[in-house]
PDB file of N, CA and C in Angstrom:
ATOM      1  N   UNK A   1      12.143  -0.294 -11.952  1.00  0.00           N
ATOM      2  CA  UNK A   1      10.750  -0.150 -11.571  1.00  0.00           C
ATOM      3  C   UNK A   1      10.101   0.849 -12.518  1.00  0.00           C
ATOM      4  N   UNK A   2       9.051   0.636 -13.284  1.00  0.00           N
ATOM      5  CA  UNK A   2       8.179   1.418 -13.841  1.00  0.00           C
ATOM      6  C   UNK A   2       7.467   2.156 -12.745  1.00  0.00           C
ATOM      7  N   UNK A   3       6.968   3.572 -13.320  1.00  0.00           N
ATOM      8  CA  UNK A   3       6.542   4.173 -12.883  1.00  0.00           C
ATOM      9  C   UNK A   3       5.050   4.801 -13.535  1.00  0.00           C
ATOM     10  N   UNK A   4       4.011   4.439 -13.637  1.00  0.00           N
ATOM     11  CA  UNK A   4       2.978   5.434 -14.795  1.00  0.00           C
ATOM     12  C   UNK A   4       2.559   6.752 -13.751  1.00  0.00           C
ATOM     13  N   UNK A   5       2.181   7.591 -14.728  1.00  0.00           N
ATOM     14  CA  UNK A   5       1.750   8.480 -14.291  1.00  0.00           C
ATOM     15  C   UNK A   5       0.207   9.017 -14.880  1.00  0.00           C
ATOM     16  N   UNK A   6      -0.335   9.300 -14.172  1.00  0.00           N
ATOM     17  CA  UNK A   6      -2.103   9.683 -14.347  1.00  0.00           C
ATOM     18  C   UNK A   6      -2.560  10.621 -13.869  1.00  0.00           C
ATOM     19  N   UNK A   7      -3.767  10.601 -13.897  1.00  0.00           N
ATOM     20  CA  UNK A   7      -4.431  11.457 -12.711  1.00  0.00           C
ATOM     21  C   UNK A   7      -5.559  10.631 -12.137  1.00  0.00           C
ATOM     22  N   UNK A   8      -6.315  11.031 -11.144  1.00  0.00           N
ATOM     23  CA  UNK A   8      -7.375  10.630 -10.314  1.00  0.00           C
ATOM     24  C   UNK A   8      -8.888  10.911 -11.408  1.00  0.00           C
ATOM     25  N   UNK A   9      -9.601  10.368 -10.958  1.00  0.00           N
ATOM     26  CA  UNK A   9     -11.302  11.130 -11.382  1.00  0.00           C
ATOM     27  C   UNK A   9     -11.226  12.365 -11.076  1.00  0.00           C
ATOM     28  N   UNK A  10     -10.911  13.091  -9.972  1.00  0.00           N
ATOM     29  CA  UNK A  10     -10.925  14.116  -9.537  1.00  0.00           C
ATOM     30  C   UNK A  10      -9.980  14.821  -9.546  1.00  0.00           C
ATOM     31  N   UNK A  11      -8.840  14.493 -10.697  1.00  0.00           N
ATOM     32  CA  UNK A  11      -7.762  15.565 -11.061  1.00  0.00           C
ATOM     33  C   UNK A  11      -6.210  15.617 -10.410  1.00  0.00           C
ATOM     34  N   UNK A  12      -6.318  14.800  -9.265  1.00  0.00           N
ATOM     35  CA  UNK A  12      -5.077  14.673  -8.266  1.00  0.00           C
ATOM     36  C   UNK A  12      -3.962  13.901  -9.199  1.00  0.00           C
ATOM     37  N   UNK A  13      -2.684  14.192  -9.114  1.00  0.00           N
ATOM     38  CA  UNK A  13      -1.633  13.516  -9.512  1.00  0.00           C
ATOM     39  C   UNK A  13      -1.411  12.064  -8.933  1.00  0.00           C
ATOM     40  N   UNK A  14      -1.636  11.442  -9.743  1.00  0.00           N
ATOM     41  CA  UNK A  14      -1.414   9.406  -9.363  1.00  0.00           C
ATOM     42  C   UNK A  14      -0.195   9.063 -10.076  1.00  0.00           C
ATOM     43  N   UNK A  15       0.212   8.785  -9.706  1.00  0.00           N
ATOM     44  CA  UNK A  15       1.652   7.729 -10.048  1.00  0.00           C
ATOM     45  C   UNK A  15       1.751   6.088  -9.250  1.00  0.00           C
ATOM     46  N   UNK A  16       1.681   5.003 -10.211  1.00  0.00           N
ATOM     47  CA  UNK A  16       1.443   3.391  -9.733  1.00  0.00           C
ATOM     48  C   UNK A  16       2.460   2.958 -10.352  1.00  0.00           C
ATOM     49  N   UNK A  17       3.054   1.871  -9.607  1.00  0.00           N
ATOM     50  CA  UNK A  17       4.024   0.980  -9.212  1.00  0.00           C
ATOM     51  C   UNK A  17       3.972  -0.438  -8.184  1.00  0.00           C
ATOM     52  N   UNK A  18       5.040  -1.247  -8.818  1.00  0.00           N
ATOM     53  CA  UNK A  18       4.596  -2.157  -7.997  1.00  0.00           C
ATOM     54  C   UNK A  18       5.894  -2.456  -7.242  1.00  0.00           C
ATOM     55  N   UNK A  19       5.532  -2.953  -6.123  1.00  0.00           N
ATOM     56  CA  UNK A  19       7.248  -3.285  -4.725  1.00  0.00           C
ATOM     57  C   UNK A  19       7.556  -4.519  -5.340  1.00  0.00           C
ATOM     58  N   UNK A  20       8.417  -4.260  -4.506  1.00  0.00           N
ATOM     59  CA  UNK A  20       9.115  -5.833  -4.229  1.00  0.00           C
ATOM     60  C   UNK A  20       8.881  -7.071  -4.314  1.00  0.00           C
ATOM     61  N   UNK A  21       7.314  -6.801  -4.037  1.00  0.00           N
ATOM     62  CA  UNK A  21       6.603  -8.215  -3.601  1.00  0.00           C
ATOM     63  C   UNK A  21       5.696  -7.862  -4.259  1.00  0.00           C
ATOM     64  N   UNK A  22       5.720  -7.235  -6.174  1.00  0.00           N
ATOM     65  CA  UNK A  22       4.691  -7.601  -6.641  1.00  0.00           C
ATOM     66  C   UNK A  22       3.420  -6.533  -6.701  1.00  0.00           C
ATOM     67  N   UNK A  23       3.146  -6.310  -5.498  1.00  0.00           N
ATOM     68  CA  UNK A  23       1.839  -5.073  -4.925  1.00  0.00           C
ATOM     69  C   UNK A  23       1.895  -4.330  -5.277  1.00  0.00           C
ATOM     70  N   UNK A  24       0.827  -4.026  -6.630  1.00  0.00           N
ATOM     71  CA  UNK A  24       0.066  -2.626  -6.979  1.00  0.00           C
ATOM     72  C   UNK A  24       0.354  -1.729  -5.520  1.00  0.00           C
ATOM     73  N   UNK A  25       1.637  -0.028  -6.080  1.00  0.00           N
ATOM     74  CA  UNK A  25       1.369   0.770  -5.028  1.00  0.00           C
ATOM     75  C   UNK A  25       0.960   2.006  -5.547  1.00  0.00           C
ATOM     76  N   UNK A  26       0.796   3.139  -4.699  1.00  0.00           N
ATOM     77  CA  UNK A  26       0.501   4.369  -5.453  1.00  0.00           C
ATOM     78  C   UNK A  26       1.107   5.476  -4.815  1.00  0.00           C
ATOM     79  N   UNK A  27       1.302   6.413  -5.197  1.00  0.00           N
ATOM     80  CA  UNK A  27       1.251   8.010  -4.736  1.00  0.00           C
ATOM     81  C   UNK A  27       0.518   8.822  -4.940  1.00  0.00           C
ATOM     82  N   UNK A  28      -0.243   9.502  -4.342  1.00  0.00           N
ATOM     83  CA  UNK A  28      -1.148  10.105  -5.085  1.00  0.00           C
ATOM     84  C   UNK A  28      -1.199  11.433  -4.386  1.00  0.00           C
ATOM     85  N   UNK A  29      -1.624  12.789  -4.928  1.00  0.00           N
ATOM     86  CA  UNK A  29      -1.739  13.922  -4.537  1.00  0.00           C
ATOM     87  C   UNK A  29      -3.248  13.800  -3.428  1.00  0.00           C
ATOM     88  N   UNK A  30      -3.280  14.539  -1.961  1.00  0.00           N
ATOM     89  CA  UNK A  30      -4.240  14.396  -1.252  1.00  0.00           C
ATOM     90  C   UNK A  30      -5.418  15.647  -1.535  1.00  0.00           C
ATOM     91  N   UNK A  31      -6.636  15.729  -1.639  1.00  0.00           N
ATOM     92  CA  UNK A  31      -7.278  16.391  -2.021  1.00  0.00           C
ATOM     93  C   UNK A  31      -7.354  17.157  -0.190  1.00  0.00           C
ATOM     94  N   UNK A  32      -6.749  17.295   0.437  1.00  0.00           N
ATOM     95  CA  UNK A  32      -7.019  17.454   1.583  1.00  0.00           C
ATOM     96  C   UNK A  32      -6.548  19.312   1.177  1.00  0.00           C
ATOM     97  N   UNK A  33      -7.899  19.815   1.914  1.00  0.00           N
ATOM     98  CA  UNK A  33      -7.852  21.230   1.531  1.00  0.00           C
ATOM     99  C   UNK A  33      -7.085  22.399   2.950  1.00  0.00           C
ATOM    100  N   UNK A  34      -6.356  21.944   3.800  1.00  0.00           N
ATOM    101  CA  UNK A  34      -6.264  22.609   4.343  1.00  0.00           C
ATOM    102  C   UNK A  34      -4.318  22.682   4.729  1.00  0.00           C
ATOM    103  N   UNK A  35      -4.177  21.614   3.721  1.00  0.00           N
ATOM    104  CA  UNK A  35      -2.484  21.705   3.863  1.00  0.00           C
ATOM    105  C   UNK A  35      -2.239  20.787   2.444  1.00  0.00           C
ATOM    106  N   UNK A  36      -0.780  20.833   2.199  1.00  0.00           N
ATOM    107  CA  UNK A  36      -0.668  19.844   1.348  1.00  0.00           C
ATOM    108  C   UNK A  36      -0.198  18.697   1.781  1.00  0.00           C
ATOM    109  N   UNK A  37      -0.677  17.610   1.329  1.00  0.00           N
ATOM    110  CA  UNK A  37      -0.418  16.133   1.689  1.00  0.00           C
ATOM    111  C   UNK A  37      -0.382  14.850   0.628  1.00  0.00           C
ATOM    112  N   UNK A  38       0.392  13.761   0.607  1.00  0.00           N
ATOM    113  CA  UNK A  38      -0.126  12.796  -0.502  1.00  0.00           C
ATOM    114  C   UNK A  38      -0.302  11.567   0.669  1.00  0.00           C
ATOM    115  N   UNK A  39      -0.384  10.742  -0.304  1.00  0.00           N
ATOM    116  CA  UNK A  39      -1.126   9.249   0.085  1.00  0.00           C
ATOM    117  C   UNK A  39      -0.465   8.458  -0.801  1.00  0.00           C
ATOM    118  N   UNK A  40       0.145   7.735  -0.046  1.00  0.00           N
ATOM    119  CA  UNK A  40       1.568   6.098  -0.264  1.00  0.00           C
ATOM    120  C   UNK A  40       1.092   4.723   0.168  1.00  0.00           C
ATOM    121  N   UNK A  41       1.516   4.558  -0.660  1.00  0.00           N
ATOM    122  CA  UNK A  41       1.425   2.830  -0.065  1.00  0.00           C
ATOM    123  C   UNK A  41       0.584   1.954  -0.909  1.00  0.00           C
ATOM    124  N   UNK A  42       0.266   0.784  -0.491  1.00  0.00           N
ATOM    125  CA  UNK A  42      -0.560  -0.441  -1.442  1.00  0.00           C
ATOM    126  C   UNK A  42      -1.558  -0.476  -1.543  1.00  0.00           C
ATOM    127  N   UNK A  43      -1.833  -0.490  -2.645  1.00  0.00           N
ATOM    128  CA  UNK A  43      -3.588  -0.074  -3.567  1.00  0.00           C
ATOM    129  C   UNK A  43      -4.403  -1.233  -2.969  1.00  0.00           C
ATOM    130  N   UNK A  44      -4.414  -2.613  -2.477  1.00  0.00           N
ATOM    131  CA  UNK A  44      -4.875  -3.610  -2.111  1.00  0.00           C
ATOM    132  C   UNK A  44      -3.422  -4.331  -1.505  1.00  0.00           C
ATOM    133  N   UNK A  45      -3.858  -4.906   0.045  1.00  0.00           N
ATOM    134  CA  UNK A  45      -2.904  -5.532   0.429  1.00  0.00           C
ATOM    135  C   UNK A  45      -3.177  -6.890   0.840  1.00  0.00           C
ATOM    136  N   UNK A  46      -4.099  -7.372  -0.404  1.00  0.00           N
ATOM    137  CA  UNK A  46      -4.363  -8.913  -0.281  1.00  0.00           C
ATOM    138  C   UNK A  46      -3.941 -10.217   0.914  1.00  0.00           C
ATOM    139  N   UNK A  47      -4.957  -9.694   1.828  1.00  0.00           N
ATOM    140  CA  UNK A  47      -4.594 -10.440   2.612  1.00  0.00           C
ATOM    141  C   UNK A  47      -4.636 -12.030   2.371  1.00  0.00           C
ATOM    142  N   UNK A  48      -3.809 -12.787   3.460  1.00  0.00           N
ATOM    143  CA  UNK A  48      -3.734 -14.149   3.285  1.00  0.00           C
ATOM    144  C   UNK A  48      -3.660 -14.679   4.690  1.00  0.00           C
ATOM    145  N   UNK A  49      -4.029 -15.973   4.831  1.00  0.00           N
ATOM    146  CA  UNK A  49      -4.198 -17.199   5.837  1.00  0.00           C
ATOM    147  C   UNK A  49      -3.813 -18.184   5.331  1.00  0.00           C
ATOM    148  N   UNK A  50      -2.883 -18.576   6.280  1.00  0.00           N
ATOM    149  CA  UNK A  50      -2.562 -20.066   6.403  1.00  0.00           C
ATOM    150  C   UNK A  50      -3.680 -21.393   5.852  1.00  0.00           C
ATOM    151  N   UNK A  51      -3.189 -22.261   4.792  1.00  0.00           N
ATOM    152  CA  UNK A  51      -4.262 -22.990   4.343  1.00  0.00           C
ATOM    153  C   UNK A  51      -4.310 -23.905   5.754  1.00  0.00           C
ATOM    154  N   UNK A  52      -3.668 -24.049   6.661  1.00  0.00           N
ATOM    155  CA  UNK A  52      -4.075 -25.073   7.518  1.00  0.00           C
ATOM    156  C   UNK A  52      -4.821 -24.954   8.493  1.00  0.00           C
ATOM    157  N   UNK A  53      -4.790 -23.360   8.798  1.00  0.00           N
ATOM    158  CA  UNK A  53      -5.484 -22.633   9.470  1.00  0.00           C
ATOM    159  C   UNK A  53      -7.431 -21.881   8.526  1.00  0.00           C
ATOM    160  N   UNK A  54      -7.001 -22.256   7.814  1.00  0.00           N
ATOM    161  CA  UNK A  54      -8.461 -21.030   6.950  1.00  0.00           C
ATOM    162  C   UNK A  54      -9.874 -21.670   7.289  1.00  0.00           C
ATOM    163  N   UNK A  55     -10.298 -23.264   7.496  1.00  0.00           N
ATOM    164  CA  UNK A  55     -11.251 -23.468   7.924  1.00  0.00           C
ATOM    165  C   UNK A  55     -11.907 -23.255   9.238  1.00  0.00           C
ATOM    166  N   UNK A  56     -10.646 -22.679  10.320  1.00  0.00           N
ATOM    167  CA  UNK A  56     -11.214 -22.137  11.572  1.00  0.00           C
ATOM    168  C   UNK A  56     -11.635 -21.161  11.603  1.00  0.00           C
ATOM    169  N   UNK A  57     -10.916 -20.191  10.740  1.00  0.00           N
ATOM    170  CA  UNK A  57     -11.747 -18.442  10.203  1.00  0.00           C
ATOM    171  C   UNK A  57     -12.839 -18.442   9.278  1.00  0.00           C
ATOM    172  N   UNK A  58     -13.375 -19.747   9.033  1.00  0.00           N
ATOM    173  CA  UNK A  58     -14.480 -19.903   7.619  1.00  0.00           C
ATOM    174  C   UNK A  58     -14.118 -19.505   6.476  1.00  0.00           C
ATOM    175  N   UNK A  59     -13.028 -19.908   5.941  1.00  0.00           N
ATOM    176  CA  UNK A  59     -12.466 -19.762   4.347  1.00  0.00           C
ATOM    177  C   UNK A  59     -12.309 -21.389   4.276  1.00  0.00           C
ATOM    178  N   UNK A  60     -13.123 -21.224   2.741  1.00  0.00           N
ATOM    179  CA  UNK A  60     -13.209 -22.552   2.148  1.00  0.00           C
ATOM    180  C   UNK A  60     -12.028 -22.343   1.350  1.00  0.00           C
ATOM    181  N   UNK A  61     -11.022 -23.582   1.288  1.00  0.00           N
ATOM    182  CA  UNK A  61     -10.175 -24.164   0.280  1.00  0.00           C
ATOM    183  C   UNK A  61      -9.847 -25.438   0.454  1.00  0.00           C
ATOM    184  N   UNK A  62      -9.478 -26.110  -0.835  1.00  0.00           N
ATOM    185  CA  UNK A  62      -9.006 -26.733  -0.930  1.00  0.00           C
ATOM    186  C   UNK A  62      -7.577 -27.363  -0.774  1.00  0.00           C
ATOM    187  N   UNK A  63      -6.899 -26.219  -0.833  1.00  0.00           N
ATOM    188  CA  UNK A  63      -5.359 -26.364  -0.560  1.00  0.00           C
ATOM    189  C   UNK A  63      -5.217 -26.620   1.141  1.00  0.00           C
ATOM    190  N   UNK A  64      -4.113 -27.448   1.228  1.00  0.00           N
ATOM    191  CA  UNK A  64      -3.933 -27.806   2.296  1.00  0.00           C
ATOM    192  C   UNK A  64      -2.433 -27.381   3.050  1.00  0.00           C
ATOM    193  N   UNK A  65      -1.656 -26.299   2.378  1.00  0.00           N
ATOM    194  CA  UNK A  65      -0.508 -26.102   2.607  1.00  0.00           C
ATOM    195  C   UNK A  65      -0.357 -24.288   1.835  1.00  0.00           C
ATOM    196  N   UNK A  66       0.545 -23.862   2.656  1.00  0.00           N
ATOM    197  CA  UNK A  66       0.698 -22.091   1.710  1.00  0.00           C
ATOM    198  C   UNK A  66      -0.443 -21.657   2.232  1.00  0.00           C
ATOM    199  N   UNK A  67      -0.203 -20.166   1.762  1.00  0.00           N
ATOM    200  CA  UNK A  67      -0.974 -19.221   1.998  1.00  0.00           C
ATOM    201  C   UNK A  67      -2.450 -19.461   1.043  1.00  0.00           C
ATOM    202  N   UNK A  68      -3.529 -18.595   1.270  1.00  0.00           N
ATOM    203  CA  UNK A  68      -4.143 -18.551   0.310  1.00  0.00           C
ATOM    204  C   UNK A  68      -5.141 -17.156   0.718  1.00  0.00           C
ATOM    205  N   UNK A  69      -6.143 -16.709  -0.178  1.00  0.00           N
ATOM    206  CA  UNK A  69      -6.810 -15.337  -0.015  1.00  0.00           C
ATOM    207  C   UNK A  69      -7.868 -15.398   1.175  1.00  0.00           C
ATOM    208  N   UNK A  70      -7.509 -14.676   2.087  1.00  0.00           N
ATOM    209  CA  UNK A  70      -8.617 -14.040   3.146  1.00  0.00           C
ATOM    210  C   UNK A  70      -9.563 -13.153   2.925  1.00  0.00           C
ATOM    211  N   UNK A  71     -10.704 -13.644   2.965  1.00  0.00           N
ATOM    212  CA  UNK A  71     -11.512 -12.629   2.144  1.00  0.00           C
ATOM    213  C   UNK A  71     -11.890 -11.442   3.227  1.00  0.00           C
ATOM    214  N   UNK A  72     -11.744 -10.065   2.782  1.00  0.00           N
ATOM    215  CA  UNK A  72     -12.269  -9.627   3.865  1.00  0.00           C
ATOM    216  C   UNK A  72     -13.558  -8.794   3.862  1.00  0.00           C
ATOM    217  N   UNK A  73     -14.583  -9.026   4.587  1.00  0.00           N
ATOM    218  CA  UNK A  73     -15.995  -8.304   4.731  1.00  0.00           C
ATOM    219  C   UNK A  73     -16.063  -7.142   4.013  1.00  0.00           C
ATOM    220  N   UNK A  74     -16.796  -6.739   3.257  1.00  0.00           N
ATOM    221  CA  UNK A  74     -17.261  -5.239   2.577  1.00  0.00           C
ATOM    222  C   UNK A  74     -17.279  -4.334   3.829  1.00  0.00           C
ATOM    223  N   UNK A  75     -17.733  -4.434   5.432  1.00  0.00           N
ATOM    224  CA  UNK A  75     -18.142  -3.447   6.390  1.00  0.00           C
ATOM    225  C   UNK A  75     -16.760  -3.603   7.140  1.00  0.00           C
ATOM    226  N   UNK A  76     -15.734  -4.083   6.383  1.00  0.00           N
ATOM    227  CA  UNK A  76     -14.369  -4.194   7.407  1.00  0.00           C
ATOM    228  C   UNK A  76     -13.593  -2.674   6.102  1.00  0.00           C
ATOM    229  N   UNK A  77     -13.076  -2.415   7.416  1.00  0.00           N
ATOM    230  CA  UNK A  77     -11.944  -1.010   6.260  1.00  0.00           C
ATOM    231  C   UNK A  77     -10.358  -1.323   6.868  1.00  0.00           C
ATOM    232  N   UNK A  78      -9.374  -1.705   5.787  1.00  0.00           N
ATOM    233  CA  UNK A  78      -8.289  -1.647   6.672  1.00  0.00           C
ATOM    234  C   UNK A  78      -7.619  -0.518   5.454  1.00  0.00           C
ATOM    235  N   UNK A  79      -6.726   0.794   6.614  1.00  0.00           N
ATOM    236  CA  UNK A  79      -5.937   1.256   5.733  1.00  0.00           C
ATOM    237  C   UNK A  79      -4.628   0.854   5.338  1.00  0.00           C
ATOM    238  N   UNK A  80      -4.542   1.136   4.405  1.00  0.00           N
ATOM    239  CA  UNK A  80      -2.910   0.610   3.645  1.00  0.00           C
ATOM    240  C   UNK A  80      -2.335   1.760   2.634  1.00  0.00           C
ATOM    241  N   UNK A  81      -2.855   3.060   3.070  1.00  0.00           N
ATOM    242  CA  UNK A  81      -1.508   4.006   2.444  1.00  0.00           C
ATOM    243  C   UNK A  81      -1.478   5.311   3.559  1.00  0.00           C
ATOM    244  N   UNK A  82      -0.531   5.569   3.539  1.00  0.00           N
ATOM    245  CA  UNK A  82      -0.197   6.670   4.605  1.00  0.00           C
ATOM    246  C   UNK A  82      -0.738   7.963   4.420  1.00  0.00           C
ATOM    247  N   UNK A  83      -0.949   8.803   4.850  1.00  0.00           N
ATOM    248  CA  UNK A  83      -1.308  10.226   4.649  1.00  0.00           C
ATOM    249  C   UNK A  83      -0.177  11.064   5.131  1.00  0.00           C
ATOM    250  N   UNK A  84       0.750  11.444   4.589  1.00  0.00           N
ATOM    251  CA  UNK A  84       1.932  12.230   4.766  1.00  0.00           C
ATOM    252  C   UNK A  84       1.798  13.688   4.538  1.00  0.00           C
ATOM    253  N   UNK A  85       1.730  14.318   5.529  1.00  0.00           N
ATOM    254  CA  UNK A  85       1.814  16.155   5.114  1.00  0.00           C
ATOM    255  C   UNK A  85       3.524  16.151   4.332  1.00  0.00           C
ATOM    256  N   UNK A  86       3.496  17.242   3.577  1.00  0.00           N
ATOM    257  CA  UNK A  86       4.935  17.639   3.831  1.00  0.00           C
ATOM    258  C   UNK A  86       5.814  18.021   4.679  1.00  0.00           C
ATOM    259  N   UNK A  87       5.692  18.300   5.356  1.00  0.00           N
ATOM    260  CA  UNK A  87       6.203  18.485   6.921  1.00  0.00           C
ATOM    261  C   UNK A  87       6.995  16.952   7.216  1.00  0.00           C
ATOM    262  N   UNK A  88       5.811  15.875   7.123  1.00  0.00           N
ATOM    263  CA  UNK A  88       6.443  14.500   7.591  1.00  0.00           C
ATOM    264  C   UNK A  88       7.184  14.341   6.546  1.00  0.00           C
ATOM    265  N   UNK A  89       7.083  13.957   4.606  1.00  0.00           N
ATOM    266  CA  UNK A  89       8.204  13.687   4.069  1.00  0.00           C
ATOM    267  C   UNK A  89       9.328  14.568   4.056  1.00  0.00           C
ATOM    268  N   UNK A  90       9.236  15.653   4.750  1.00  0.00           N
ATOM    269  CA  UNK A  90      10.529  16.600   4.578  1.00  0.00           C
ATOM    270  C   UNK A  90      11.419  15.876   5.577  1.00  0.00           C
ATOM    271  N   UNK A  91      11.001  14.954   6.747  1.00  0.00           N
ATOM    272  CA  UNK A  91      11.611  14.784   7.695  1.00  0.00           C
ATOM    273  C   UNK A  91      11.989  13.405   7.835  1.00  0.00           C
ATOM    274  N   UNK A  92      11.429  12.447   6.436  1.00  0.00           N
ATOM    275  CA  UNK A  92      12.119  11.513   6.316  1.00  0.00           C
ATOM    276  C   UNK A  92      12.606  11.408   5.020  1.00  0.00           C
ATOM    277  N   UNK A  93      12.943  12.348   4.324  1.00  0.00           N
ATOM    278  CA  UNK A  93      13.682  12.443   3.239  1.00  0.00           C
ATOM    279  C   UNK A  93      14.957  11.966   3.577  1.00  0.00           C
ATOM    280  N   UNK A  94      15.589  12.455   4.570  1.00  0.00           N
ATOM    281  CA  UNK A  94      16.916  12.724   5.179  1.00  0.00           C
ATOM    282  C   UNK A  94      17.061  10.681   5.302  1.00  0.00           C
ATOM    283  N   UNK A  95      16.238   9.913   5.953  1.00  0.00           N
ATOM    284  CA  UNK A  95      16.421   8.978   6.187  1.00  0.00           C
ATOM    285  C   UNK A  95      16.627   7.524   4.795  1.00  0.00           C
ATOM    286  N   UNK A  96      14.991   8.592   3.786  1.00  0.00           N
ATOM    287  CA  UNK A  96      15.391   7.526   3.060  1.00  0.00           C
ATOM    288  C   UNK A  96      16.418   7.814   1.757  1.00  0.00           C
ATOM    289  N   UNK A  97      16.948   9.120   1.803  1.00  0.00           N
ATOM    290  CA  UNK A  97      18.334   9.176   1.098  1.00  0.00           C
ATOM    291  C   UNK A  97      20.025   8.513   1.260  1.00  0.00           C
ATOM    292  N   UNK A  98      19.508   8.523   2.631  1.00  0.00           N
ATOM    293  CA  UNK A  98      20.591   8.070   3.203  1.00  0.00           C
ATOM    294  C   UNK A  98      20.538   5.761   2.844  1.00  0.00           C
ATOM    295  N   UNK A  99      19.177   5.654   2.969  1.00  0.00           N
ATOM    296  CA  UNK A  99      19.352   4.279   2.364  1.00  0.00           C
ATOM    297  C   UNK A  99      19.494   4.029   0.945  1.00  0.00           C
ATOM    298  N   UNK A 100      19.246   5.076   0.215  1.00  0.00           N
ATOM    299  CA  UNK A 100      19.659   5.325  -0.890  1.00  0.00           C
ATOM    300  C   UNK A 100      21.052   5.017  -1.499  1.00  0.00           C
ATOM    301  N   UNK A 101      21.898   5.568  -0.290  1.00  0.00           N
ATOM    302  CA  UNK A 101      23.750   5.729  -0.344  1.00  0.00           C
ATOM    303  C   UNK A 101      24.107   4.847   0.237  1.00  0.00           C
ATOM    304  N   UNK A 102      23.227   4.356   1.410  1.00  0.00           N
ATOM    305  CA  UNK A 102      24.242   3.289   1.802  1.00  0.00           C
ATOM    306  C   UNK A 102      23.550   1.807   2.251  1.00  0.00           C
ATOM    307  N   UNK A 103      21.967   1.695   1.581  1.00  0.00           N
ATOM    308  CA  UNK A 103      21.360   0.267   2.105  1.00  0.00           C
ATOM    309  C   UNK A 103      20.833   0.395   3.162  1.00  0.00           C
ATOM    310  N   UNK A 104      21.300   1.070   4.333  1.00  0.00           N
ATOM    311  CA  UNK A 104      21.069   0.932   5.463  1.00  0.00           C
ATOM    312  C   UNK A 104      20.059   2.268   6.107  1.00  0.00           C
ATOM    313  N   UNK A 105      19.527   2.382   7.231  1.00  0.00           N
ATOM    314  CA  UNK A 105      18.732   3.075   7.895  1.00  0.00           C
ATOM    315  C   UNK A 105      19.559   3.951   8.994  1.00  0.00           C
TER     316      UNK A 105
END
């Protein structure tokens, strides 16, 4: 897995990568001023609908089988990266080292 490393507009440490499945993810330093914290997870988590299903939600396609893109509203917000104090990754370090050594949880 590549890893780049950057910064934000506003100076925070960014580091992007992509999972398993492809998905632009990030880490990024939290500008949050009253503890330290970062922010994980998928930069866009492209949602999808069933092509057999998409004309009942009002998505036009043509495909008639598979997934395809759900568009979602500009006034819709879904989050998709975590806000972790250190406190919380200190306390799942332990967990994801351990899948580290042995696969498992």
């Amino acid at each position: 897995m590549k890893i780049t490393k950057s910064k934000t507009s506003r100076g925070f440490s960014l580091r992007k990568f992509t999972d398993r499945s492809g998905l632009e993810c990030t880490l990024q330093e939290s500008s949050l001023a009253t503890e330290s914290a970062i922010w994980l997870g998928v930069h866009d988590p492209q949602p999808k609908i069933m092509a057999s299903h998409a004309a009942a939600f009002g998505v036009k396609t043509a495909e008639t089988t598979g997934w395809v893109a759900y568009p979602i509203p500009s006034e819709v917000l879904i989050s998709t990266r975590m806000h972790l104090t250190q406190r919380q990754v200190k306390k799942l370090l332990p967990i994801l080292q351990k899948f580290v050594e042995t696969g498992e949880l």
